[in-house]
PDB file of N, CA and C in Angstrom:
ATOM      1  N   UNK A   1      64.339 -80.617  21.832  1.00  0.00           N
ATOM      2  CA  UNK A   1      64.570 -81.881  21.198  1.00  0.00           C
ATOM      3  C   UNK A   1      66.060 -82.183  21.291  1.00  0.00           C
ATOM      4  N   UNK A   2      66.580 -83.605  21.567  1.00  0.00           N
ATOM      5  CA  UNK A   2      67.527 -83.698  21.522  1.00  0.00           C
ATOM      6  C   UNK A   2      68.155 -84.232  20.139  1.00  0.00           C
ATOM      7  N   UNK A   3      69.590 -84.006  20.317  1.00  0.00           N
ATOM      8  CA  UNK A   3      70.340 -84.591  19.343  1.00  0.00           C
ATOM      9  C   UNK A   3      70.001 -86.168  18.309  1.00  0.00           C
ATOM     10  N   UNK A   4      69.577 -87.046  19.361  1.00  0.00           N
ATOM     11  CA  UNK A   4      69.202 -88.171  19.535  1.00  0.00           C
ATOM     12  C   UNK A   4      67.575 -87.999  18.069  1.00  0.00           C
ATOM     13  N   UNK A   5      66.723 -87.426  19.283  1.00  0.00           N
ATOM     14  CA  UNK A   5      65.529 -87.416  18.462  1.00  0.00           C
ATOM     15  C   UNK A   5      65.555 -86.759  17.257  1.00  0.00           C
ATOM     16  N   UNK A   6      66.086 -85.568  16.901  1.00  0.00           N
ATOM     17  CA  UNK A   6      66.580 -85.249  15.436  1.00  0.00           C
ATOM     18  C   UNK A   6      66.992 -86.387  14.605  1.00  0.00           C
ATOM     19  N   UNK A   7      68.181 -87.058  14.588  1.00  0.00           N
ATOM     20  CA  UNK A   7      68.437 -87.789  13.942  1.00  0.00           C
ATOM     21  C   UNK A   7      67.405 -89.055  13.812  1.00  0.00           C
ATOM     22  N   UNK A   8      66.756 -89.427  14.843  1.00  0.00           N
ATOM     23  CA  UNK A   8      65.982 -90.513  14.718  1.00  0.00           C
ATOM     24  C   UNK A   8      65.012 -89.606  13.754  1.00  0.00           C
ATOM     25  N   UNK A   9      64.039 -88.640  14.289  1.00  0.00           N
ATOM     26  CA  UNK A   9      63.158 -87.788  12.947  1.00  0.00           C
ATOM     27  C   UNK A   9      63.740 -87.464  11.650  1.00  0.00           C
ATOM     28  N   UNK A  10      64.984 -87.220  11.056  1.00  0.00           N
ATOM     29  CA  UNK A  10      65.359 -87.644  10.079  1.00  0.00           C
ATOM     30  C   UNK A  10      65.082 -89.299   9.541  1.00  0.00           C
ATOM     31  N   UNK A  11      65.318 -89.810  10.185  1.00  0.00           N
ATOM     32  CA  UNK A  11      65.985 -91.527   9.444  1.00  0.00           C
ATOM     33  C   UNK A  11      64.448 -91.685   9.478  1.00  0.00           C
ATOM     34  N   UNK A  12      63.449 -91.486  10.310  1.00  0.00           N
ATOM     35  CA  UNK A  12      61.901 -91.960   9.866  1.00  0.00           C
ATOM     36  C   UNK A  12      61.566 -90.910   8.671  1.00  0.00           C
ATOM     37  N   UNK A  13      61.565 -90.381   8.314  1.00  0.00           N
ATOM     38  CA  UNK A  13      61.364 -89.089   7.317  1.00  0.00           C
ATOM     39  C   UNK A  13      61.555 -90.008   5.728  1.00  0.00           C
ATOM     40  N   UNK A  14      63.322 -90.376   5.916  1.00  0.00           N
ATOM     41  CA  UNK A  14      63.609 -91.624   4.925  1.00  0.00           C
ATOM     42  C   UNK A  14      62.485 -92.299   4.929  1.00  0.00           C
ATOM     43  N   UNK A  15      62.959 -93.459   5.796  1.00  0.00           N
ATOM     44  CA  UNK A  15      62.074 -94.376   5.518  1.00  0.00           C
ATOM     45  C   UNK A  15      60.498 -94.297   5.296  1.00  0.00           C
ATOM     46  N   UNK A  16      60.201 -93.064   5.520  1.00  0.00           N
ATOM     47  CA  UNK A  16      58.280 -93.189   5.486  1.00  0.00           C
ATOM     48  C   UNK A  16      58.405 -93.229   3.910  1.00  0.00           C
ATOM     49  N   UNK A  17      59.385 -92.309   3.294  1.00  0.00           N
ATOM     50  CA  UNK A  17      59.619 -91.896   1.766  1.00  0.00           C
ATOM     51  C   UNK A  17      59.674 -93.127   0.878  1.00  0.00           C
ATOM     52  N   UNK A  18      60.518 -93.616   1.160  1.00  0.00           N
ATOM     53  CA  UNK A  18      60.996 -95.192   0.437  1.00  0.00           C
ATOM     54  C   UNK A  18      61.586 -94.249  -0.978  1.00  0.00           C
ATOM     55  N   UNK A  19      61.689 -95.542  -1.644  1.00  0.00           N
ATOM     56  CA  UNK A  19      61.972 -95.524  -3.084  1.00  0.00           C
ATOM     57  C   UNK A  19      61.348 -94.439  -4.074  1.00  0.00           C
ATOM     58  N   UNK A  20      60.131 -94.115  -3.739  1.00  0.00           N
ATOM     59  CA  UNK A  20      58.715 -93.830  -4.319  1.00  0.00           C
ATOM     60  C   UNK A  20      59.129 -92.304  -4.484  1.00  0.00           C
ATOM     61  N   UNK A  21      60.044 -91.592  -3.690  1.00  0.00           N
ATOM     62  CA  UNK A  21      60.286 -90.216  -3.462  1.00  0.00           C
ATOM     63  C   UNK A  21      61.467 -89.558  -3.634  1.00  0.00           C
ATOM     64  N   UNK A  22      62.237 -90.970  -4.386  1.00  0.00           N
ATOM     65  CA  UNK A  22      63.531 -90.771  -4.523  1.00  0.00           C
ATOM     66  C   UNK A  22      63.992 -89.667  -5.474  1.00  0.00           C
ATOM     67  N   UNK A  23      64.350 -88.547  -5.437  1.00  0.00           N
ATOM     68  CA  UNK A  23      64.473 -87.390  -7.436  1.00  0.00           C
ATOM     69  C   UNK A  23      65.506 -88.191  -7.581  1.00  0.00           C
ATOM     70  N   UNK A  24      65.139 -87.749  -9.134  1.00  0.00           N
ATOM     71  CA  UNK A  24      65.508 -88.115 -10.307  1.00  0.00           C
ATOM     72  C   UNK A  24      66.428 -87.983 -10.639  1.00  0.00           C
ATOM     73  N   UNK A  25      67.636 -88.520 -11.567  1.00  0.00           N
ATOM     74  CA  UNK A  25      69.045 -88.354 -11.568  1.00  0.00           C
ATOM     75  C   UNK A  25      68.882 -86.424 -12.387  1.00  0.00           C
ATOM     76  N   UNK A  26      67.955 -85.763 -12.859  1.00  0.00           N
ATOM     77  CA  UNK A  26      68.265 -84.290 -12.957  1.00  0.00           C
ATOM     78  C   UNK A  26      69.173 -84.249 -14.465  1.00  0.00           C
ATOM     79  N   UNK A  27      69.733 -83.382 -14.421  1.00  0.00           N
ATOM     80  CA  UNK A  27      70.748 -83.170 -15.698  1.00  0.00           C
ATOM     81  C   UNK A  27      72.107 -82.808 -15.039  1.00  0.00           C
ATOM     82  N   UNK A  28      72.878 -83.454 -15.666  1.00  0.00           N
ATOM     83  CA  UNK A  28      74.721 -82.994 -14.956  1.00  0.00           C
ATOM     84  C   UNK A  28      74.740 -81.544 -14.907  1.00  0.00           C
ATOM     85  N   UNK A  29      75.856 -81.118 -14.627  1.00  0.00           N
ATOM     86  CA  UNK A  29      76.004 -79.572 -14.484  1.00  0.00           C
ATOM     87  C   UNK A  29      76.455 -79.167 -15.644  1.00  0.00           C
ATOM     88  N   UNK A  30      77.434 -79.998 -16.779  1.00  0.00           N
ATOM     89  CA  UNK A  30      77.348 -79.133 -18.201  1.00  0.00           C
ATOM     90  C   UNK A  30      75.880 -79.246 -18.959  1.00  0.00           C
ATOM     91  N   UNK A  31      75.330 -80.128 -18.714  1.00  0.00           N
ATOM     92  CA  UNK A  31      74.039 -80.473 -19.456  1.00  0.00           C
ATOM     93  C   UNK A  31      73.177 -78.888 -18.938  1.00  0.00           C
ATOM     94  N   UNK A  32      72.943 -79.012 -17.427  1.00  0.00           N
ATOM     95  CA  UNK A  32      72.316 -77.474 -16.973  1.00  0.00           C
ATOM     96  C   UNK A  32      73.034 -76.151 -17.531  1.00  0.00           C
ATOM     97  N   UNK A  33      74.170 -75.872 -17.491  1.00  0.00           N
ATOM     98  CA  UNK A  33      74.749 -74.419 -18.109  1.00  0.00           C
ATOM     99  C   UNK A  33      74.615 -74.365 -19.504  1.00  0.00           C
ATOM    100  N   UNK A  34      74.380 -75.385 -20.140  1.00  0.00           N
ATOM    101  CA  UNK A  34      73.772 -75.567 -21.498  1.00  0.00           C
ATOM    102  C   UNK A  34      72.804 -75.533 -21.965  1.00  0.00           C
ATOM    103  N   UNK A  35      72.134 -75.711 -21.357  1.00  0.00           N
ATOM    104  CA  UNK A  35      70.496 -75.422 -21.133  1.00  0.00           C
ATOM    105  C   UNK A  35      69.940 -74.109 -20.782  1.00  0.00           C
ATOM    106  N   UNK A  36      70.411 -73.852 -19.755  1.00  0.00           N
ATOM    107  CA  UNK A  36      70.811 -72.466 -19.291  1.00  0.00           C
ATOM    108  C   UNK A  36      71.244 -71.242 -20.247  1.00  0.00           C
ATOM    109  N   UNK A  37      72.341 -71.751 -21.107  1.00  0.00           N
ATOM    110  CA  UNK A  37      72.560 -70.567 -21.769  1.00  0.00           C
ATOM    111  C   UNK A  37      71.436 -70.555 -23.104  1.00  0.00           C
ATOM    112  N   UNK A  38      70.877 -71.543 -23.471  1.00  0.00           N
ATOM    113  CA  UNK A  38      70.097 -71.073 -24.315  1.00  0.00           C
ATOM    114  C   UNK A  38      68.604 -70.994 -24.429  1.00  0.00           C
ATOM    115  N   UNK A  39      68.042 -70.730 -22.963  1.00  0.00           N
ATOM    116  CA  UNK A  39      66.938 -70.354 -22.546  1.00  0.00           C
ATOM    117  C   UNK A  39      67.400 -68.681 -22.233  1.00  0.00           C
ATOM    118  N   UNK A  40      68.488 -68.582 -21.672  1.00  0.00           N
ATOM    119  CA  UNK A  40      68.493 -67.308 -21.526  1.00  0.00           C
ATOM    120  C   UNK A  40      68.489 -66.383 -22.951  1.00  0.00           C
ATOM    121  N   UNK A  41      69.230 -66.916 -24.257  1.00  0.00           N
ATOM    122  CA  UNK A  41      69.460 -66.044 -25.453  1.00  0.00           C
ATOM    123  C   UNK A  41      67.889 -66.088 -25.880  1.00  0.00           C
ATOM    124  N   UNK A  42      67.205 -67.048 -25.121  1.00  0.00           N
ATOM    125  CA  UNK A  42      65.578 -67.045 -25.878  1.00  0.00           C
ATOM    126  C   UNK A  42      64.623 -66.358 -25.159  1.00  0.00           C
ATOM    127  N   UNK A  43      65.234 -65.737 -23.696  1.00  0.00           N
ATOM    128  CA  UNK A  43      64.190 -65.328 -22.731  1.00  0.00           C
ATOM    129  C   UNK A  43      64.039 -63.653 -23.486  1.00  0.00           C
ATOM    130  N   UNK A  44      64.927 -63.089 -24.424  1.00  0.00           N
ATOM    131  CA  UNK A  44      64.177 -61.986 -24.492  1.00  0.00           C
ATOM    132  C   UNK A  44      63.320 -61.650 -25.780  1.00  0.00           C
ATOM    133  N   UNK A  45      62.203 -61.333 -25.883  1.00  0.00           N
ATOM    134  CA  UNK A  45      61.286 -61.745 -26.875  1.00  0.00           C
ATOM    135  C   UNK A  45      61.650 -61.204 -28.542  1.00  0.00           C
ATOM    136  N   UNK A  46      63.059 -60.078 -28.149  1.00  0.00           N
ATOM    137  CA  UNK A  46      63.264 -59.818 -29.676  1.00  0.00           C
ATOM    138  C   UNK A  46      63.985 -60.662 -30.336  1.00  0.00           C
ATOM    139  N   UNK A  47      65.327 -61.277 -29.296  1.00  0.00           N
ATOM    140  CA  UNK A  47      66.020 -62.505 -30.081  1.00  0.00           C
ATOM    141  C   UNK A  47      65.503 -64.123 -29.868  1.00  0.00           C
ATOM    142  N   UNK A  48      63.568 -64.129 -29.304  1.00  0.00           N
ATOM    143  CA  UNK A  48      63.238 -65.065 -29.806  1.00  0.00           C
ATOM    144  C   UNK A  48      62.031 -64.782 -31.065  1.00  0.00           C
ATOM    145  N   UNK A  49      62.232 -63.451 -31.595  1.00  0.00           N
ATOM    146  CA  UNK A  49      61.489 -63.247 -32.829  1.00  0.00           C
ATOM    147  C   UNK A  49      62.304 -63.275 -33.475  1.00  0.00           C
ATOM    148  N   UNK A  50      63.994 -63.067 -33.590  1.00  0.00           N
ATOM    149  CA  UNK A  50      64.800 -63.437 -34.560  1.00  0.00           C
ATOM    150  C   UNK A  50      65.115 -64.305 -34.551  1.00  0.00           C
ATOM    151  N   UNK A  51      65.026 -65.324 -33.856  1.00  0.00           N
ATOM    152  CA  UNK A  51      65.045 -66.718 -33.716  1.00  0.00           C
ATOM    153  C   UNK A  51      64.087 -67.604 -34.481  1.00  0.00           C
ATOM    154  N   UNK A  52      63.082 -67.423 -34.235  1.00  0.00           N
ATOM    155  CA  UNK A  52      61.724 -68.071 -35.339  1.00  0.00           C
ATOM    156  C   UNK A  52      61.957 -67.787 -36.651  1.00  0.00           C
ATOM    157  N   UNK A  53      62.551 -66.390 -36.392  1.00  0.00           N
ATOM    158  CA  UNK A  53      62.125 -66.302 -38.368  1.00  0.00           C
ATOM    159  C   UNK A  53      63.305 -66.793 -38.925  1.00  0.00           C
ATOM    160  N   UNK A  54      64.347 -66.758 -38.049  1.00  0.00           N
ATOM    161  CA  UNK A  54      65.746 -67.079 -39.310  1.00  0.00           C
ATOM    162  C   UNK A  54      65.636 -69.071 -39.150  1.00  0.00           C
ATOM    163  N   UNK A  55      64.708 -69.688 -38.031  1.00  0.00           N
ATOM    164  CA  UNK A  55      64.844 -71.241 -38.080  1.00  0.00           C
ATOM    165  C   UNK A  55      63.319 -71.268 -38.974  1.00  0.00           C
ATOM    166  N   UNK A  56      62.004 -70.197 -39.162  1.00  0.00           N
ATOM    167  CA  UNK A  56      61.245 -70.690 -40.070  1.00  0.00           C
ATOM    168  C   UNK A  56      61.684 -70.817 -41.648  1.00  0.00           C
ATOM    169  N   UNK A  57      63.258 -70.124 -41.582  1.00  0.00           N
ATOM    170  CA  UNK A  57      63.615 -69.943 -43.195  1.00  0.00           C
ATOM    171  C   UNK A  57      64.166 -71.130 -43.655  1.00  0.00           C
ATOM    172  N   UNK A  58      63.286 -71.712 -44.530  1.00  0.00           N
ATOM    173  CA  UNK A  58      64.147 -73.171 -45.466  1.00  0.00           C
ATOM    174  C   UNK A  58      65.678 -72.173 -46.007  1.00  0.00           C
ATOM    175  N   UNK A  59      66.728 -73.134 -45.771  1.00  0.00           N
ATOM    176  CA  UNK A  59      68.529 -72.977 -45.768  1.00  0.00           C
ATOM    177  C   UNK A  59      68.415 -71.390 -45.322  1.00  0.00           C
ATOM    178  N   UNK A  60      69.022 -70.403 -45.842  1.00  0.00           N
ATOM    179  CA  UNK A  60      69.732 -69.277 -45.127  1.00  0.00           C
ATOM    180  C   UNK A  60      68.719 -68.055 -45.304  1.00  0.00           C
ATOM    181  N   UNK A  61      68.739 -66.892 -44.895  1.00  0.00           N
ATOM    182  CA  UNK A  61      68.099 -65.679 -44.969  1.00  0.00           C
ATOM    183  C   UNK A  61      68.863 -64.270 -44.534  1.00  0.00           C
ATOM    184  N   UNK A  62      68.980 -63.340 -45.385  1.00  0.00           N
ATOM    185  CA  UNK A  62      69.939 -62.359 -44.976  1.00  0.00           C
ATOM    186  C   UNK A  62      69.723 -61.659 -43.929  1.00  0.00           C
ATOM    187  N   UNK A  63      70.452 -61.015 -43.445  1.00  0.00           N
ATOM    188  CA  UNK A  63      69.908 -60.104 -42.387  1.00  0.00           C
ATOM    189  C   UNK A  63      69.225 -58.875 -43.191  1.00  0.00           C
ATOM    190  N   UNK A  64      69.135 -58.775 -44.442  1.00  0.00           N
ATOM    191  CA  UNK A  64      68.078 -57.213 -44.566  1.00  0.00           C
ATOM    192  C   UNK A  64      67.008 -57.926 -44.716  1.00  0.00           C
ATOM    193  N   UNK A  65      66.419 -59.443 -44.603  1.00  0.00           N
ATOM    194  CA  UNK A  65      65.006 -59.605 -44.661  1.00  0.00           C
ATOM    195  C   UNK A  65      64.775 -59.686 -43.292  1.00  0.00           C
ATOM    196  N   UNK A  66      65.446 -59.533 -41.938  1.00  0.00           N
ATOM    197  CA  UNK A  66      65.236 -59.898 -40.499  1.00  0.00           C
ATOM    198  C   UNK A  66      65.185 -58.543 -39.592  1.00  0.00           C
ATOM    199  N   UNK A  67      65.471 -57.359 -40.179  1.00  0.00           N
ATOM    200  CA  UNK A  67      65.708 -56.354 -39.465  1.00  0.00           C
ATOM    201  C   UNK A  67      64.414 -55.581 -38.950  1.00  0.00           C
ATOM    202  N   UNK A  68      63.469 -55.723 -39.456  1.00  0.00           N
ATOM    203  CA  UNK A  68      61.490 -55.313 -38.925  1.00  0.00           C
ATOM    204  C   UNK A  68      61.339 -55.605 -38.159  1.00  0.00           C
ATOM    205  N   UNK A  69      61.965 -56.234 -36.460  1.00  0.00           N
ATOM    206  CA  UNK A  69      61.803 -56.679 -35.383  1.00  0.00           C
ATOM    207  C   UNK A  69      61.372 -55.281 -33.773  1.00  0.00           C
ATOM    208  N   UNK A  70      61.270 -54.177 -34.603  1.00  0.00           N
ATOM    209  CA  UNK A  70      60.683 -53.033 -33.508  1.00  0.00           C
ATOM    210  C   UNK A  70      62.363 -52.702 -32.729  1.00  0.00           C
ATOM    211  N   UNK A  71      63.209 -52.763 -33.361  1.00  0.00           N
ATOM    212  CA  UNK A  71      64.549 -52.636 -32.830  1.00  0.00           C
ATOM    213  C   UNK A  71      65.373 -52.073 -33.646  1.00  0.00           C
ATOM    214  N   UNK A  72      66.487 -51.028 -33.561  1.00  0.00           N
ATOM    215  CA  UNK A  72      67.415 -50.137 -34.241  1.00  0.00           C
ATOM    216  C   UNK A  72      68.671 -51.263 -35.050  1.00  0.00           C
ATOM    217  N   UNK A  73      68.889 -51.028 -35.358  1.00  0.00           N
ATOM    218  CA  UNK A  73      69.923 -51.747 -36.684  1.00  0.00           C
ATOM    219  C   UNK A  73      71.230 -52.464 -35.650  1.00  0.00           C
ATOM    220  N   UNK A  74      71.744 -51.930 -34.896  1.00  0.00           N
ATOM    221  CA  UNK A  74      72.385 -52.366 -33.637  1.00  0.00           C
ATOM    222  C   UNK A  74      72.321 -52.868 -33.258  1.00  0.00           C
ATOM    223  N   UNK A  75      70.900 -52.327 -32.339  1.00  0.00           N
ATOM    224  CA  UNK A  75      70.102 -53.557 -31.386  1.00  0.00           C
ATOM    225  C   UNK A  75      69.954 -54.882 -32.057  1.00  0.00           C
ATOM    226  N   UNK A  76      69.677 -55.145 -33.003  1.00  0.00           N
ATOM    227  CA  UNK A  76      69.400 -56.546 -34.000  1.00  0.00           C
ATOM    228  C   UNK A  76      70.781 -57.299 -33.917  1.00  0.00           C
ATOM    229  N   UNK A  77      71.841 -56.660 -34.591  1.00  0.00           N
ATOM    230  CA  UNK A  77      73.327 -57.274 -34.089  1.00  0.00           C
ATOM    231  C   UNK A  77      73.744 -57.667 -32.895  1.00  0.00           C
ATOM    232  N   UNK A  78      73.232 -56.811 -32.203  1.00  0.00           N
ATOM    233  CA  UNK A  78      73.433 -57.161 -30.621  1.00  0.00           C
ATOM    234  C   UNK A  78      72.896 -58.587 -30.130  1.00  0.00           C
ATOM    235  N   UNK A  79      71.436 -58.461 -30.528  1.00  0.00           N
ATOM    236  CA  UNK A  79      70.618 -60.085 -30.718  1.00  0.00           C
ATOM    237  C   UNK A  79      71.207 -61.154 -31.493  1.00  0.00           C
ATOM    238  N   UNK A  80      71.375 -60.754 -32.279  1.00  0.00           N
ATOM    239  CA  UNK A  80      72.291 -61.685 -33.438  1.00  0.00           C
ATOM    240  C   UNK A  80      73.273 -62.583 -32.760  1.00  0.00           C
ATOM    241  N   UNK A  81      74.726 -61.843 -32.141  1.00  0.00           N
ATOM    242  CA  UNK A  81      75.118 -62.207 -31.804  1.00  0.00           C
ATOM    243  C   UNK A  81      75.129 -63.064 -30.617  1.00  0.00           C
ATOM    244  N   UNK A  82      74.391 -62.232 -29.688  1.00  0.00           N
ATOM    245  CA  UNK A  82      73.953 -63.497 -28.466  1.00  0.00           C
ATOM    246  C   UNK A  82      73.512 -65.324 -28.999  1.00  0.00           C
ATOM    247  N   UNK A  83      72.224 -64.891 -29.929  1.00  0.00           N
ATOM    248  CA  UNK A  83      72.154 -66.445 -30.634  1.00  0.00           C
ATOM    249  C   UNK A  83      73.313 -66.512 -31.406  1.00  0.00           C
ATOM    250  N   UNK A  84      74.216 -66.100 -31.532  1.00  0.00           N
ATOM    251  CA  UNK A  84      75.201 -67.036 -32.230  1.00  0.00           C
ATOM    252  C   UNK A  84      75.870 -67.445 -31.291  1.00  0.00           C
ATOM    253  N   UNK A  85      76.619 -66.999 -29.981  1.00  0.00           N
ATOM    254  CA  UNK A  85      76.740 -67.297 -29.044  1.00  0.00           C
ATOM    255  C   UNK A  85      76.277 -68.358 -28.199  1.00  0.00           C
ATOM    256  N   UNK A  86      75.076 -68.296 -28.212  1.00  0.00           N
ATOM    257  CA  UNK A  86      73.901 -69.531 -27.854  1.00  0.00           C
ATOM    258  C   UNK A  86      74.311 -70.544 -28.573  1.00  0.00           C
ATOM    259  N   UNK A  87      74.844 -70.593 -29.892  1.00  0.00           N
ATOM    260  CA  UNK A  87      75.182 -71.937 -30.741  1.00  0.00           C
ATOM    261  C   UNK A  87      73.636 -72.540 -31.033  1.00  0.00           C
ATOM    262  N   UNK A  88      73.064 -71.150 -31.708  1.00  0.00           N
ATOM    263  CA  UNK A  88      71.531 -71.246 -32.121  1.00  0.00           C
ATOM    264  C   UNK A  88      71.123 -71.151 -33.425  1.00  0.00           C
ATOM    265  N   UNK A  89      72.437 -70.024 -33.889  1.00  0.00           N
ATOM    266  CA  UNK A  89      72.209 -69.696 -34.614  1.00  0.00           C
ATOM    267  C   UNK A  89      74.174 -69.616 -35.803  1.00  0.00           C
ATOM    268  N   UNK A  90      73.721 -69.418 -36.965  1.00  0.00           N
ATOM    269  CA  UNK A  90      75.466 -68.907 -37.389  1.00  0.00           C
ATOM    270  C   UNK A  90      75.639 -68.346 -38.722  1.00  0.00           C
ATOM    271  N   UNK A  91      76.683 -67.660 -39.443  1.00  0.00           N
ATOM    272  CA  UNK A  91      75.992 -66.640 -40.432  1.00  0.00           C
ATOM    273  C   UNK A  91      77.539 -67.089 -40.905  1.00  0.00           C
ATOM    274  N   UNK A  92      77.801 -65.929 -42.341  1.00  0.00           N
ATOM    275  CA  UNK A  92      78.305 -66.297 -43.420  1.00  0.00           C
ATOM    276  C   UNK A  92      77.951 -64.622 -44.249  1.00  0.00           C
ATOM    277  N   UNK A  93      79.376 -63.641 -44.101  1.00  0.00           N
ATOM    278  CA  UNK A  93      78.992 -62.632 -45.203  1.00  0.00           C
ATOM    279  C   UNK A  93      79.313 -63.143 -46.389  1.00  0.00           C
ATOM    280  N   UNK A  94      78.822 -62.392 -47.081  1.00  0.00           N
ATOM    281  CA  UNK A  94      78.784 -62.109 -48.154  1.00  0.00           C
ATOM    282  C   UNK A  94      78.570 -60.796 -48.895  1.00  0.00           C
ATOM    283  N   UNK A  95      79.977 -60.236 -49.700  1.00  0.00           N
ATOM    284  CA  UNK A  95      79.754 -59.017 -49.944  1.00  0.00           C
ATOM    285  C   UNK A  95      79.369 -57.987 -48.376  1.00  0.00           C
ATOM    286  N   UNK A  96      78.583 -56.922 -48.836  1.00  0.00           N
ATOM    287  CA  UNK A  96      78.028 -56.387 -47.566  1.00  0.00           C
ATOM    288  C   UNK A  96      77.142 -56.809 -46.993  1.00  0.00           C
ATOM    289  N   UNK A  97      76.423 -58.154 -47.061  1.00  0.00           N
ATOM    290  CA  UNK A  97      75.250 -58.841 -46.616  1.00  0.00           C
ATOM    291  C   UNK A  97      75.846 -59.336 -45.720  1.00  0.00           C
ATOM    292  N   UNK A  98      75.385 -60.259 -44.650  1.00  0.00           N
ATOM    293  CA  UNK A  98      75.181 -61.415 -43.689  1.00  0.00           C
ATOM    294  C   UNK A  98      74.216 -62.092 -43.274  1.00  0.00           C
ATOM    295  N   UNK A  99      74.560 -63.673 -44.076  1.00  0.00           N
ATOM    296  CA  UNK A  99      73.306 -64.389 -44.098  1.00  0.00           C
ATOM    297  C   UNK A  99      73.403 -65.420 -43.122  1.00  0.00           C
ATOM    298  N   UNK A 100      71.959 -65.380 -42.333  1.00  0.00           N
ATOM    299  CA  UNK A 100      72.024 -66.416 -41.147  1.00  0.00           C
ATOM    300  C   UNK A 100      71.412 -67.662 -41.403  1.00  0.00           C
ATOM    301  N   UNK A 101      71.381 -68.681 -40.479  1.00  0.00           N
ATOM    302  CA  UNK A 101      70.806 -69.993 -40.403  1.00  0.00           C
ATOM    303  C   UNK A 101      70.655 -70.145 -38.913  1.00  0.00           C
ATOM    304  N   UNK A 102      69.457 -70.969 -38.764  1.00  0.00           N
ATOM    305  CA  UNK A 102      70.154 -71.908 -37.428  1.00  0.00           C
ATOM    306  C   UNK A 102      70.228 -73.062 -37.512  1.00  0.00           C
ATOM    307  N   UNK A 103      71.152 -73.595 -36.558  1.00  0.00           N
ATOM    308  CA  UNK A 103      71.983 -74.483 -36.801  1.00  0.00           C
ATOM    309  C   UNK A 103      71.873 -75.984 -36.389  1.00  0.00           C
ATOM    310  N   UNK A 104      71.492 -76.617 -36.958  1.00  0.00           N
ATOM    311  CA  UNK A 104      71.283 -78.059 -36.818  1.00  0.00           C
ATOM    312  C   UNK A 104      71.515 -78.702 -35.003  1.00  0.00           C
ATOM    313  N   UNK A 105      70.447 -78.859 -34.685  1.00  0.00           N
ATOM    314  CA  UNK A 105      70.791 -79.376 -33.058  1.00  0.00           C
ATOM    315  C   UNK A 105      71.174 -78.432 -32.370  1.00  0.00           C
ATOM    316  N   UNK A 106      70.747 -77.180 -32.587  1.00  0.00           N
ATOM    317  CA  UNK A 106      71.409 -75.876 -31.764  1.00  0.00           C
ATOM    318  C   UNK A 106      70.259 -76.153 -30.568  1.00  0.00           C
ATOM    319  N   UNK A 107      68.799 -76.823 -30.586  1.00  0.00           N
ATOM    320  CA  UNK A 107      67.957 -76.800 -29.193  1.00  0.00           C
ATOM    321  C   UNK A 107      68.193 -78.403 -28.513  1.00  0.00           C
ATOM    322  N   UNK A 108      68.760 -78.821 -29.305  1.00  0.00           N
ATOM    323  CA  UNK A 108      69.081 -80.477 -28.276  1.00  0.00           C
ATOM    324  C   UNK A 108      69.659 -80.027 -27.127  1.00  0.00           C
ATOM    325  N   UNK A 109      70.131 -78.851 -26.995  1.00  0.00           N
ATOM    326  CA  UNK A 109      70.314 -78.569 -25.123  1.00  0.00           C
ATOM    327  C   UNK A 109      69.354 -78.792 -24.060  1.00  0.00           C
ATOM    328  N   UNK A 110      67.836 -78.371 -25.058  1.00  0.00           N
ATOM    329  CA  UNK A 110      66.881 -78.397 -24.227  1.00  0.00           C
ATOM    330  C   UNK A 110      65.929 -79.733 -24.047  1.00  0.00           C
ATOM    331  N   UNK A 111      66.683 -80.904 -24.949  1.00  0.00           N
ATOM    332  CA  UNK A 111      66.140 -82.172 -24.821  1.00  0.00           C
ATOM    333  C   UNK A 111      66.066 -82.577 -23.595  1.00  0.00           C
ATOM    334  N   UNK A 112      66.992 -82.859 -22.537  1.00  0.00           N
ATOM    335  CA  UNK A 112      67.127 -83.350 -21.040  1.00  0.00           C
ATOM    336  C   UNK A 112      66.110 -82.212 -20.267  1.00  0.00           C
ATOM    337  N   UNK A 113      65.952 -81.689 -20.297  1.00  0.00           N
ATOM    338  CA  UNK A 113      64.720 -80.805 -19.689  1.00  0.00           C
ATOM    339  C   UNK A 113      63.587 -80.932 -19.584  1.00  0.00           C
ATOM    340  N   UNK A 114      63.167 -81.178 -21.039  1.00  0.00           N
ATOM    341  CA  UNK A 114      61.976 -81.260 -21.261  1.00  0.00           C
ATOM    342  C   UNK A 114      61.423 -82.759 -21.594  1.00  0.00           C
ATOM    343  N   UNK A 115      62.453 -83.378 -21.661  1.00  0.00           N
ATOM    344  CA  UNK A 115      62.283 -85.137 -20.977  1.00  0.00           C
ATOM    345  C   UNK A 115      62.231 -85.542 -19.524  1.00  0.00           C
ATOM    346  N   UNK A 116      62.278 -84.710 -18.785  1.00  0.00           N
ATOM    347  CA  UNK A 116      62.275 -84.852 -17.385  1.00  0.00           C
ATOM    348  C   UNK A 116      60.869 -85.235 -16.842  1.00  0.00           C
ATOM    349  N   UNK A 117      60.301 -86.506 -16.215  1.00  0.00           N
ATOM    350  CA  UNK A 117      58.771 -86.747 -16.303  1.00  0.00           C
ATOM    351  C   UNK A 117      58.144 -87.336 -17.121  1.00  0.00           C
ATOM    352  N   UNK A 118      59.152 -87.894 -18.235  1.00  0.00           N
ATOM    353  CA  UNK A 118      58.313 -88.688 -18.944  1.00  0.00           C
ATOM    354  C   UNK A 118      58.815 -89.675 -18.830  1.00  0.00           C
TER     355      UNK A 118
END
């Protein structure tokens, strides 16, 4: 094939497409790394079981009612922190306690995503 016919098989390729096949403007690239980072703090199933329970808690919940998650006292901090990181989640000691929340609009990252298609 020549040079010629390539480019002509491109430009018909367009045009067979039209309008009809055009994608979608997508999400910008901070909108994606934002999205991104907080699918990833949710992809692993212990810090999205500490995730449910500290956003099923009406206002705050300490961490000694969250620690029953099949994970060592560490490991839980370790989670912890990632969702706080994520900007999912955010805490507040007190005394030797630390009480979490999550945080108002911490999943509107994942609004442009999951509006995509409708």
């Amino acid at each position: 094939m020549t040079t010629t016919q390539t480019s002509t098989a491109a430009a018909n390729t367009t045009d067979a497409c039209g309008e009809a096949c055009a994608p979608g403007a997508g999400l910008d690239v901070a909108d994606a790394e934002r999205a991104a980072a907080v699918f990833k703090a949710l992809a692993d199933p212990v810090r999205l079981r500490l995730f449910t329970r500290i956003a099923g808690c009406e206002g705050q919940t300490c961490v000694c009612d969250i620690q029953d998650v099949g994970v060592s006292q560490p490991t839980v901090s370790h989670h912890l922190r990632k969702l706080r990181e994520a900007g999912l989640i955010d805490c507040e000691r007190r005394g030797t306690w630390v009480y979490y929340w999550a945080v108002p609009g911490g999943l509107e990252a994942l609004d442009g995503v999951f509006s995509v298609g409708r």
